[in-house]
N, C-alpha and C. Protein backbone atom coordinates (compact mmCIF):
# COMPACT_ATOMS: atom_id res chain seq x y z
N UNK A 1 -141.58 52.16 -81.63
CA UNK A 1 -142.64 52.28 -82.60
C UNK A 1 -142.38 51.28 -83.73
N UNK A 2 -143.40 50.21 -84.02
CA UNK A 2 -143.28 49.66 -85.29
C UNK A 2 -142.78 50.18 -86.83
N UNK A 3 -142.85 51.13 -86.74
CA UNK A 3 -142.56 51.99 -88.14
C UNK A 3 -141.08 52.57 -88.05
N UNK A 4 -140.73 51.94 -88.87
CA UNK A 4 -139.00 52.64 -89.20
C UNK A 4 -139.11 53.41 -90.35
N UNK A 5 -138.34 54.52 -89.83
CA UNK A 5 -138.29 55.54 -91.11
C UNK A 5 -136.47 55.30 -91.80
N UNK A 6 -136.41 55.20 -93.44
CA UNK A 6 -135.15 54.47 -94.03
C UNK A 6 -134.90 55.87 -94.61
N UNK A 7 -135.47 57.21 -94.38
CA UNK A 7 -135.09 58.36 -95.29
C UNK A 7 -133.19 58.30 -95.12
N UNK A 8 -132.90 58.35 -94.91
CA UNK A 8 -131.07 58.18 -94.41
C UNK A 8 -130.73 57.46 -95.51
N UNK A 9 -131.17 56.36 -95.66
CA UNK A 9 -131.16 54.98 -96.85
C UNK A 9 -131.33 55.62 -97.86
N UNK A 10 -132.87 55.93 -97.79
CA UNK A 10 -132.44 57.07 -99.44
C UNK A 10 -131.95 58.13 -99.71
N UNK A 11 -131.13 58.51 -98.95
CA UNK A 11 -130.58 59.74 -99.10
C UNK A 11 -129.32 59.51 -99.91
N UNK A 12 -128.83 58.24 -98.82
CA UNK A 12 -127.68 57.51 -98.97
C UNK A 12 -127.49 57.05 -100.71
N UNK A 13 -128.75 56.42 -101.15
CA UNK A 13 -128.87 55.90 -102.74
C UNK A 13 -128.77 57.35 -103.67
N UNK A 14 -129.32 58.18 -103.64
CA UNK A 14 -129.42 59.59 -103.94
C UNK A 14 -128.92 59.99 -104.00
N UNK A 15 -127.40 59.42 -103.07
CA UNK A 15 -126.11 60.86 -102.96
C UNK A 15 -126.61 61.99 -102.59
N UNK A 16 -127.87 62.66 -101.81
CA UNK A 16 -127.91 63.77 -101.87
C UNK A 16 -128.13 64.16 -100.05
N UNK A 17 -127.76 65.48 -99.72
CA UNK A 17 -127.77 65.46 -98.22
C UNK A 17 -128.88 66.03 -98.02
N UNK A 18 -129.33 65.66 -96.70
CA UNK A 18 -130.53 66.32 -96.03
C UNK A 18 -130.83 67.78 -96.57
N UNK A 19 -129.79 68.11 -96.65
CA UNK A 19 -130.10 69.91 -96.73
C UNK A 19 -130.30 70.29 -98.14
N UNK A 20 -130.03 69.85 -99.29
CA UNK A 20 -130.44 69.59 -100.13
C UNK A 20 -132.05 69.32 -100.31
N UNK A 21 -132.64 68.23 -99.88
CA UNK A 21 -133.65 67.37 -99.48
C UNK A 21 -134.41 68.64 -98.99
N UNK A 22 -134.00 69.22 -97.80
CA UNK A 22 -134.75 70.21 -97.17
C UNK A 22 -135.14 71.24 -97.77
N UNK A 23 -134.39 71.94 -98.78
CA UNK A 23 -134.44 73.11 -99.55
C UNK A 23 -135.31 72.59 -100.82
N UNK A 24 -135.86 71.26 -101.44
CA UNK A 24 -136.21 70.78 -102.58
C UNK A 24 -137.89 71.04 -102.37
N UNK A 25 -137.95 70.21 -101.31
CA UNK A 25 -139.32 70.06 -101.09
C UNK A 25 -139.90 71.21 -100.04
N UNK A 26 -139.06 71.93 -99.56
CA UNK A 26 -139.72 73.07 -98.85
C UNK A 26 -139.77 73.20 -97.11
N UNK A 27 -139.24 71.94 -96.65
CA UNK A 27 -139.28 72.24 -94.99
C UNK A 27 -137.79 72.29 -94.79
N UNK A 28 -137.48 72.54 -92.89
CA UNK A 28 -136.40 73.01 -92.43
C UNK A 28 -135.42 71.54 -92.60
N UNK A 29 -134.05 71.88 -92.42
CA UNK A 29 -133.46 71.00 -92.64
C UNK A 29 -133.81 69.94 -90.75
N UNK A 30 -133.67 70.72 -90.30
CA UNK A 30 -134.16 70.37 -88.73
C UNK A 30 -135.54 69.30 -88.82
N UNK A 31 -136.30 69.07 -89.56
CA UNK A 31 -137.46 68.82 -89.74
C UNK A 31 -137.14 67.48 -90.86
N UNK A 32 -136.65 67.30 -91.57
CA UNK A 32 -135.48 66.34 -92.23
C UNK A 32 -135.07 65.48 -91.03
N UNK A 33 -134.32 65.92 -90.64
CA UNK A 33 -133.32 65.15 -89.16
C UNK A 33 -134.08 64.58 -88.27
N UNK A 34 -135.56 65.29 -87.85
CA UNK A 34 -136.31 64.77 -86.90
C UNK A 34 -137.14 63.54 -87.76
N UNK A 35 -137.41 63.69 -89.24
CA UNK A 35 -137.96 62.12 -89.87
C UNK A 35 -136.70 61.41 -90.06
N UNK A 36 -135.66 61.95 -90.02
CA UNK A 36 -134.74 60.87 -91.29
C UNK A 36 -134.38 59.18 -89.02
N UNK A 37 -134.54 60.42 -88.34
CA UNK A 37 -134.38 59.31 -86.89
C UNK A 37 -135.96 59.18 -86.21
N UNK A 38 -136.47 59.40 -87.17
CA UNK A 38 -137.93 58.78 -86.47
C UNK A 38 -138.62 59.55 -85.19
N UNK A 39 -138.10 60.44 -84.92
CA UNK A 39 -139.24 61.06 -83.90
C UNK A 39 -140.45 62.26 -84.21
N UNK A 40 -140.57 61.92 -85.26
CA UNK A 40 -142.12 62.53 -85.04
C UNK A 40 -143.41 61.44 -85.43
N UNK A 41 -144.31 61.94 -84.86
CA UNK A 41 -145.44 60.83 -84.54
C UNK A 41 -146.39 61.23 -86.26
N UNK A 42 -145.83 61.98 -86.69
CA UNK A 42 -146.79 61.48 -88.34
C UNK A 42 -146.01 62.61 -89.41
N UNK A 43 -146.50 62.39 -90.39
CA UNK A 43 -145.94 63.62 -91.82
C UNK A 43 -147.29 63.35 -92.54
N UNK A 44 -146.86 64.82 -93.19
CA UNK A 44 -148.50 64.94 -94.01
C UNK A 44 -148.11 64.46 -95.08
N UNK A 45 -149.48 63.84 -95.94
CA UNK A 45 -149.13 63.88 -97.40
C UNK A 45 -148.48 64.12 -98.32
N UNK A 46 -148.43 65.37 -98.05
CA UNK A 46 -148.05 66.37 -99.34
C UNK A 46 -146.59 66.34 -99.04
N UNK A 47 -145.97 66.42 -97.86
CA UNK A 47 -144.38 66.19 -97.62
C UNK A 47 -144.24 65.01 -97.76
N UNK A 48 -144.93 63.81 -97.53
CA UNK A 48 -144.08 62.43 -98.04
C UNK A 48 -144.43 62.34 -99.54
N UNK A 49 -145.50 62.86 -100.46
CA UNK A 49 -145.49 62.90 -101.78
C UNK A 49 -144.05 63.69 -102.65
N UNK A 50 -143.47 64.92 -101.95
CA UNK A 50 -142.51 65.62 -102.02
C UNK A 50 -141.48 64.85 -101.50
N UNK A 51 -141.52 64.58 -100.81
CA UNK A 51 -140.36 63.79 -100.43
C UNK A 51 -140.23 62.33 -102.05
N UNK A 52 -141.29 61.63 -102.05
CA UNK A 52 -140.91 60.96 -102.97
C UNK A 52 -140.97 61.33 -104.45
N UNK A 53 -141.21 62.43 -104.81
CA UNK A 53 -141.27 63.19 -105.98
C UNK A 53 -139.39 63.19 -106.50
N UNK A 54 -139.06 64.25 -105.43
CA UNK A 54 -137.92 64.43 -105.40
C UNK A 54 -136.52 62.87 -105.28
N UNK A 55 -137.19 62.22 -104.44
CA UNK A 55 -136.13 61.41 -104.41
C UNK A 55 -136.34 59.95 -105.31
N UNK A 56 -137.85 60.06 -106.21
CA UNK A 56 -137.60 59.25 -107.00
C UNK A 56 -137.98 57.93 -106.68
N UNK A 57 -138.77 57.60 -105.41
CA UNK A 57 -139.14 56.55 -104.80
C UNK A 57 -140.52 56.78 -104.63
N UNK A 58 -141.16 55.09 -103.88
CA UNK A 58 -142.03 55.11 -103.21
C UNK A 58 -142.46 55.49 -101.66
N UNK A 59 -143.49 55.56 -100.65
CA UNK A 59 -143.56 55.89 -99.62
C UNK A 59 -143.09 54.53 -98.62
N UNK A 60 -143.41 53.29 -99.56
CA UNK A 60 -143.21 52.01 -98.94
C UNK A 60 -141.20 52.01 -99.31
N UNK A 61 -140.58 52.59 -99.81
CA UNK A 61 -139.03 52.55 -99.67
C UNK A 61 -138.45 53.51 -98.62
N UNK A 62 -139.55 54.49 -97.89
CA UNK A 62 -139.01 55.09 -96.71
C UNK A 62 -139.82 54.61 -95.77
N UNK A 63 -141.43 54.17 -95.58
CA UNK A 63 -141.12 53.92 -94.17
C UNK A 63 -141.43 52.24 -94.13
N UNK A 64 -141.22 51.60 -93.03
CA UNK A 64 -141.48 50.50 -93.21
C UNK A 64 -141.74 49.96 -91.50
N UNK A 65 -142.76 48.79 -91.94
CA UNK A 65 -143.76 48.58 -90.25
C UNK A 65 -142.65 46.96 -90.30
N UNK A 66 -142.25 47.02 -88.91
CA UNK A 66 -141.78 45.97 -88.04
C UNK A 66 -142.38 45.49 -87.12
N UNK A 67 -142.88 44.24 -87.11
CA UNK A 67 -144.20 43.68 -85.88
C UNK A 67 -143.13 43.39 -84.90
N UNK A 68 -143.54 43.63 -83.49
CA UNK A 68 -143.06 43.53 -82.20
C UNK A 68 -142.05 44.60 -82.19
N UNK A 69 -141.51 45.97 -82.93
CA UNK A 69 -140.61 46.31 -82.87
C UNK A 69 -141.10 47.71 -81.77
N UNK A 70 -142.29 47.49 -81.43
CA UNK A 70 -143.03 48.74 -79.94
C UNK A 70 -142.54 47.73 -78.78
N UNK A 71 -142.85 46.48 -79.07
CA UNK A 71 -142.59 45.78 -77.43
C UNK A 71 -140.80 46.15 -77.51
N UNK A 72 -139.83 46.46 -77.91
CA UNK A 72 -138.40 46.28 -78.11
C UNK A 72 -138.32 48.13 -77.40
N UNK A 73 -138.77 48.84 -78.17
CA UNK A 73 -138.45 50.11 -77.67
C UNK A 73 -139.08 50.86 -76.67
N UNK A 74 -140.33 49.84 -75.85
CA UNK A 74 -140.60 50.06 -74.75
C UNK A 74 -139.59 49.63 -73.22
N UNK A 75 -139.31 48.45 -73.82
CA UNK A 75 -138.29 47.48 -73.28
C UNK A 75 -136.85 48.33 -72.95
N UNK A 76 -136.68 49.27 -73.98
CA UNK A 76 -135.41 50.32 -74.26
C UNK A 76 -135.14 51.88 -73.55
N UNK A 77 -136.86 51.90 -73.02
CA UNK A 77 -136.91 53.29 -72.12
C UNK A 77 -136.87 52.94 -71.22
């Protein structure tokens, strides 16, 4: 998928752990883990607004689009 998710990155700047993160804004820490490695196919609003509330950023400092980076991870299955 073109879209890399950097939540890890800001976690990393933040000093603060997922579970933290998870308990701030209101979802499972499990649900954290599945954005912070990219497998879910979208997030709502209101959790990436929470998400950047809390961590003090923009939405463009967690996710970010890489052109050709679908032909690479098709290539990878």
């Amino acid at each position: 998928m073109p879209i890399i998710v950097n939540l890890d990155v800001m976690l990393a700047r933040r000093k603060m752990r997922s579970r933290e993160l998870a308990e701030r804004i209101g979802i499972t820490e499990q649900n954290v883990s599945l954005l912070k490695s990219g497998k879910v196919r979208g997030v709502r609003f209101d959790t990436l607004a929470r998400i950047c509330e809390t961590l003090g950023c923009q939405p463009g400092d967690i996710l970010e689009y890489v052109p050709g980076k679908e032909d690479a991870d098709e290539a990878a299955d």
